[in-house]
Protein backbone atom coordinates (compact mmCIF):
# COMPACT_ATOMS: atom_id res chain seq x y z
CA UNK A 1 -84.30 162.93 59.45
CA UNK A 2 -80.66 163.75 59.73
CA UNK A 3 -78.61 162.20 62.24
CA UNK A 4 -78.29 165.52 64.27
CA UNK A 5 -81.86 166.10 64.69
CA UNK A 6 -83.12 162.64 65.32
CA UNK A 7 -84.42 162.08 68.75
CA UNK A 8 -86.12 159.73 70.51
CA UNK A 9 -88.05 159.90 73.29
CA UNK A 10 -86.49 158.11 76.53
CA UNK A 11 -87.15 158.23 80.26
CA UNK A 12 -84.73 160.02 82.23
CA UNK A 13 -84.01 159.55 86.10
CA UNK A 14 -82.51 162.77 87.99
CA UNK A 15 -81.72 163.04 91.15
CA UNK A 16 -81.37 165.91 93.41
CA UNK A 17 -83.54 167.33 90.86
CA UNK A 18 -85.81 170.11 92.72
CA UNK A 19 -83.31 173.03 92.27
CA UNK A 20 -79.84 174.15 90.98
CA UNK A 21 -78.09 171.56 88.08
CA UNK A 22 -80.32 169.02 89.09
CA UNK A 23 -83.34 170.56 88.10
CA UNK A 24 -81.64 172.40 84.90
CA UNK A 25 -81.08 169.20 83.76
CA UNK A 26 -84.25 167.86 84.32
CA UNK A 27 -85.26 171.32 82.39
CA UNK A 28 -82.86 170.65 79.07
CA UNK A 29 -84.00 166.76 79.01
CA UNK A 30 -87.81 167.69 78.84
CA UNK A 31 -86.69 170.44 76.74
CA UNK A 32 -85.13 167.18 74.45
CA UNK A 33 -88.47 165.65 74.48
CA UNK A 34 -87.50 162.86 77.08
CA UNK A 35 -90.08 162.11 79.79
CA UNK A 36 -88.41 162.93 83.21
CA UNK A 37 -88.60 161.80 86.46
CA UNK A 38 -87.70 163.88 89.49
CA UNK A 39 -86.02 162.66 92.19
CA UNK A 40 -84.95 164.54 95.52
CA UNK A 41 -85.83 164.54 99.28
CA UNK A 42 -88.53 167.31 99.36
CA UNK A 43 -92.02 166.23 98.41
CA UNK A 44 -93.27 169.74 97.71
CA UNK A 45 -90.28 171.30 95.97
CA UNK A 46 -90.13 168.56 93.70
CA UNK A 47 -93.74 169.06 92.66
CA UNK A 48 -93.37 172.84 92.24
CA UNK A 49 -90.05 171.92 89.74
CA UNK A 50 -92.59 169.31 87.94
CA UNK A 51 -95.17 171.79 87.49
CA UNK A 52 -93.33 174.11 86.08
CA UNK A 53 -91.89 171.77 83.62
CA UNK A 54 -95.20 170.48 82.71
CA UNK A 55 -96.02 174.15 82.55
CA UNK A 56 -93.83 174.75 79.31
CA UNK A 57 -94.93 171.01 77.76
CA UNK A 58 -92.66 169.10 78.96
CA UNK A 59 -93.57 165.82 80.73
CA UNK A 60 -92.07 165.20 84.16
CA UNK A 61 -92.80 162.99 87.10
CA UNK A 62 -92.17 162.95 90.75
CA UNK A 63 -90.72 160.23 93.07
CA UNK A 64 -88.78 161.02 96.71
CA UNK A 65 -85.77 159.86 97.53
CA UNK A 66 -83.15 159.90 100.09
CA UNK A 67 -79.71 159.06 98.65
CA UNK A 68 -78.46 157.99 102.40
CA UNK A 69 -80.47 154.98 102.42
CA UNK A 70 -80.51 151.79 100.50
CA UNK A 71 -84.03 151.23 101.03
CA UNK A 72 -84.93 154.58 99.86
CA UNK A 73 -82.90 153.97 96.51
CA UNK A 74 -84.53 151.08 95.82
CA UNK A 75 -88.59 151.91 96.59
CA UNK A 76 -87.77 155.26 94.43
CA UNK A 77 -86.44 153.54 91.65
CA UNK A 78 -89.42 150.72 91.61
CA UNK A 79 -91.47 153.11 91.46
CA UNK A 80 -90.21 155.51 89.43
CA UNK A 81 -89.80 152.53 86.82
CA UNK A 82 -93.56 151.51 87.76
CA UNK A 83 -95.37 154.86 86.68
CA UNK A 84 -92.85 155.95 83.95
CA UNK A 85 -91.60 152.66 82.43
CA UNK A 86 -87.78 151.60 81.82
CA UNK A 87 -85.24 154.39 82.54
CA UNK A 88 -83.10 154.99 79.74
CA UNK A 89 -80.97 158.11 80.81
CA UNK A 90 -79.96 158.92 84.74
CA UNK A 91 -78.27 161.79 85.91
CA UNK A 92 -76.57 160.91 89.36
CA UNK A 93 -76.57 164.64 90.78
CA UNK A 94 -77.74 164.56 94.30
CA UNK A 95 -74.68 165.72 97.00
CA UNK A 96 -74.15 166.92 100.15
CA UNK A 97 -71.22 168.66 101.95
CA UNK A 98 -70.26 168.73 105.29
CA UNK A 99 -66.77 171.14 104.99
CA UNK A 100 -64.09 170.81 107.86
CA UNK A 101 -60.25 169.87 108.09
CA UNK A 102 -59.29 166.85 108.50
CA UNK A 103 -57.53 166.99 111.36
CA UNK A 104 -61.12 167.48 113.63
CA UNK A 105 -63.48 165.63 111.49
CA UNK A 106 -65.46 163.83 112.84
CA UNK A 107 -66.03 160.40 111.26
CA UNK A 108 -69.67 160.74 110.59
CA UNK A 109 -68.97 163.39 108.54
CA UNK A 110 -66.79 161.38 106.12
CA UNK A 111 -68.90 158.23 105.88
CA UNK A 112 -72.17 160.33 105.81
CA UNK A 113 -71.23 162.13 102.62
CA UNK A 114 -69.59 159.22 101.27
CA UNK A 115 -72.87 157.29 101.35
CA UNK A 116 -74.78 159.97 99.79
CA UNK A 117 -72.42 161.24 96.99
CA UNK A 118 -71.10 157.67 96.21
CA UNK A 119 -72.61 154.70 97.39
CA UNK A 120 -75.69 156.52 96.58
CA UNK A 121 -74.79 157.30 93.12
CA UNK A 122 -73.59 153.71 92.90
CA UNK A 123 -76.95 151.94 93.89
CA UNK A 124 -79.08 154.46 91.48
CA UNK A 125 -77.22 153.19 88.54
CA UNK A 126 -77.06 149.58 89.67
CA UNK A 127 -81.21 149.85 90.07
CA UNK A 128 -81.29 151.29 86.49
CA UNK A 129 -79.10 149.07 85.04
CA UNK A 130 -81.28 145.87 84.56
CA UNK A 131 -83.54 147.72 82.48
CA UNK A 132 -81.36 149.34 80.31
CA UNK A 133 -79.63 146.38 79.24
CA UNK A 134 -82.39 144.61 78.46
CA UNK A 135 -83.21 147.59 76.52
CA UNK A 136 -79.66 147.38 74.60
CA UNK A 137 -79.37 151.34 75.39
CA UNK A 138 -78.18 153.70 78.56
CA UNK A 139 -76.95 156.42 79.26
CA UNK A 140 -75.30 157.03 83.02
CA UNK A 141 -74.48 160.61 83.28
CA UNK A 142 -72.52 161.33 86.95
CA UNK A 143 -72.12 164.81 88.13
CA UNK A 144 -69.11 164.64 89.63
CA UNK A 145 -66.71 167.89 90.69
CA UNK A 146 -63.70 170.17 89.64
CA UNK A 147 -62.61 169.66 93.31
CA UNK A 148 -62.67 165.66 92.69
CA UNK A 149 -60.06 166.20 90.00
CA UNK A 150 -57.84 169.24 91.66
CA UNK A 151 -58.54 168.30 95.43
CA UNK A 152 -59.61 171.46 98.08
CA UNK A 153 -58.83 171.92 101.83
CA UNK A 154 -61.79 171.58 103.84
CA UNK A 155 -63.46 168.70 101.95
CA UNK A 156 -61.41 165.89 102.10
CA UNK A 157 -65.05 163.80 102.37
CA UNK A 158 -66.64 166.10 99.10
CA UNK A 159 -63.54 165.70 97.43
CA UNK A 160 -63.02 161.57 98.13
CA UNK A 161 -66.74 161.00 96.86
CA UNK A 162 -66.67 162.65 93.92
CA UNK A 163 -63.34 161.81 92.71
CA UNK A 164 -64.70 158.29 93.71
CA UNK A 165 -67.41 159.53 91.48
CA UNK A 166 -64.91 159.65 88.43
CA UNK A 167 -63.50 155.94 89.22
CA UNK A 168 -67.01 154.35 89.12
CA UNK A 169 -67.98 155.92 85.86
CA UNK A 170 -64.96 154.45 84.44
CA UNK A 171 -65.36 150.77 85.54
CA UNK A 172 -69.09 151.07 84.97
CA UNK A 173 -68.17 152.79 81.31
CA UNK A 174 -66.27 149.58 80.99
CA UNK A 175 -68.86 147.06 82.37
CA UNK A 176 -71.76 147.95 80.36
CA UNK A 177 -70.17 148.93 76.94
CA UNK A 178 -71.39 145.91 75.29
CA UNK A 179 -74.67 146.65 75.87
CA UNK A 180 -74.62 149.79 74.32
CA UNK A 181 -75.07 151.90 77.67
CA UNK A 182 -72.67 154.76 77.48
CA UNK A 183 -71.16 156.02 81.63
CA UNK A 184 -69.73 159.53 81.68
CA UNK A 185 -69.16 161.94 84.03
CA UNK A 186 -69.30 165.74 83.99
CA UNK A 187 -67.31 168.17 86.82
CA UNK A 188 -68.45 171.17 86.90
CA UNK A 189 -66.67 174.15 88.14
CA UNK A 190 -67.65 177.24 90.65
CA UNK A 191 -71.51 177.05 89.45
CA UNK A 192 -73.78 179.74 90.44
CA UNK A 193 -76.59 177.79 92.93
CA UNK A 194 -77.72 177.59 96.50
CA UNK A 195 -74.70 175.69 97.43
CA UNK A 196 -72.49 178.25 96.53
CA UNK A 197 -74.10 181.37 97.17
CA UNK A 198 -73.63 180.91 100.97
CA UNK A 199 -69.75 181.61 100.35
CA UNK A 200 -68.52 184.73 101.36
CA UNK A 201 -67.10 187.62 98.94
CA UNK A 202 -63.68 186.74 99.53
CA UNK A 203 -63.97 183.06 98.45
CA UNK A 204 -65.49 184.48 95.40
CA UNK A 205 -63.04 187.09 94.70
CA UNK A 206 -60.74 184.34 94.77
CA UNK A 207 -62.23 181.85 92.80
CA UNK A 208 -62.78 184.02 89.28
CA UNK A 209 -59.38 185.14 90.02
CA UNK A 210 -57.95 181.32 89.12
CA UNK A 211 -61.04 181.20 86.36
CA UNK A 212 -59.92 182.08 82.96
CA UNK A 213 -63.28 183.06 81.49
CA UNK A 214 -63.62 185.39 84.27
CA UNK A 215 -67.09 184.21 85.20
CA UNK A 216 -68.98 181.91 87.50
CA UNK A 217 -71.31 179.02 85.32
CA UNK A 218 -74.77 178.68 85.60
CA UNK A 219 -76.63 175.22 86.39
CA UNK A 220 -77.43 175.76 82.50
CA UNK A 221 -74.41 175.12 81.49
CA UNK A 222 -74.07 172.14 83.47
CA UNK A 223 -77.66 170.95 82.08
CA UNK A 224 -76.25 171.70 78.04
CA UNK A 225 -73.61 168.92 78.66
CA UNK A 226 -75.41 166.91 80.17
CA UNK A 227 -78.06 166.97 77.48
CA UNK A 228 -75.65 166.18 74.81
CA UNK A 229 -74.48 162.87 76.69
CA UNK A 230 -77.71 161.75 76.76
CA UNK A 231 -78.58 162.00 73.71
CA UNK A 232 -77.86 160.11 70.07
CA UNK A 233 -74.97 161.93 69.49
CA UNK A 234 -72.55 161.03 71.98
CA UNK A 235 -72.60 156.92 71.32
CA UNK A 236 -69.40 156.72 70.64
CA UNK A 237 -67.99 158.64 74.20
CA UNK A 238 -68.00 156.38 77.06
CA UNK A 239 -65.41 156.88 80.08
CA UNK A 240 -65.16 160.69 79.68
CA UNK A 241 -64.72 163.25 82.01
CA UNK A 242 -66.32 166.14 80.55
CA UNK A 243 -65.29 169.26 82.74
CA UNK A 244 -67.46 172.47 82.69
CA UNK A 245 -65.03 174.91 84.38
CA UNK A 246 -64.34 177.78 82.84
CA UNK A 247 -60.62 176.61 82.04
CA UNK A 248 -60.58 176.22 86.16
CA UNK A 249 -58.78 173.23 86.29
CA UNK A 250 -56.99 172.10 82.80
């Protein structure tokens, strides 16, 4: 087969995976032919996003996991490892904001989403990474932010963890490149999902007035790059900050 269509299966480990990007990339991976494992807090939305995977062929698991907690991390990747064997491919998407100025917030609200965004993201791939370097292959795929690269009043914590975000997927990029395990990170820009759609018309207004293509993405979009950096064809990117704006942020 040519070198474009060759594809093997893998396992791939998603988190924050029962709606918006998370779960479109869990979507486009099955789509790929990769086994997937879901990963988010709620039990029964994850299921419902498995089912309807497994409804169109595709074969997905479930595991629950809470990104604030160590000992969550590490039962959810056991386990996910236990019932669906190495993971080859993870997609660090889970976040959480908790908007304010910095002036009045409050500190909880920093190191909270810190935790979850970062440290979280951090410990996924460190659980992960035993396996896939005994399997000479990885891929590390971090959803990291527009706002982590441009900056944005009102989320100094958002904006630290995922421009944090960037920094570990370059020293990880760096750390596992001899064993063949490739650590990128995509930002996406103003993307159409439940997070946003709670912002008023104004802020929206606003927003496709600063984006060139004159329209908001969908978690598809997201999912499409994501896709291609976990696949064959991207072995020889590692370190990359793939943004998915809309020509947003240059």
């Amino acid at each position: 087969s040519s070198y474009y269509g060759r594809v093997t299966k893998r396992t791939a480990l998603i988190t924050g995976a029962s709606r918006g990007i998370g779960l479109a990339c869990a979507k486009a991976l099955a789509a790929a032919g990769h086994k997937v494992v879901l990963a988010a807090r709620n039990l029964d939305k994850l299921e419902e996003a498995a089912s309807e995977i497994r409804s169109t062929g595709g074969d997905a698991l479930v595991v629950t996991i809470d990104l604030s907690s160590p000992e969550s991390i590490q039962q959810a990747v056991k386990k996910a490892i236990a019932e669906a064997g190495p993971i080859h491919i993870l997609v660090n998407n889970a976040g959480v904001t908790k908007d304010g100025l910095s002036m009045r917030m409050k500190l909880d609200d920093f190191t909270s989403v810190i935790q979850t965004n970062l440290t979280g993201a951090f410990l996924c791939a460190q659980g992960v990474m035993p396996g896939m370097m005994k399997e000479r292959w990885g891929r590390i795929i971090n959803i990291a932010s527009v706002v982590g690269e441009m900056g944005n009043a009102g989320q100094a914590n958002y904006v630290s963890s995922k421009a944090g975000l960037i920094g570990l997927t370059k020293s990880l990029a760096q750390e596992l490149a001899s064993r063949n395990i490739t650590v990128n990170a995509v930002t996406p820009g103003f993307i159409e999902t439940d997070m946003t759609a709670v912002l008023s018309v104004e802020v929206k207004e606003k927003m496709l007035n600063v984006i060139p293509l004159k329209r908001f993405g969908k978690p598809e979009d997201i999912a499409a790059a994501v896709a291609f950096l976990a696949g064959e064809n991207s072995s020889y990117i590692t370190g990359h900050v793939l943004k998915v704006n809309g020509g947003m942020y240059m």
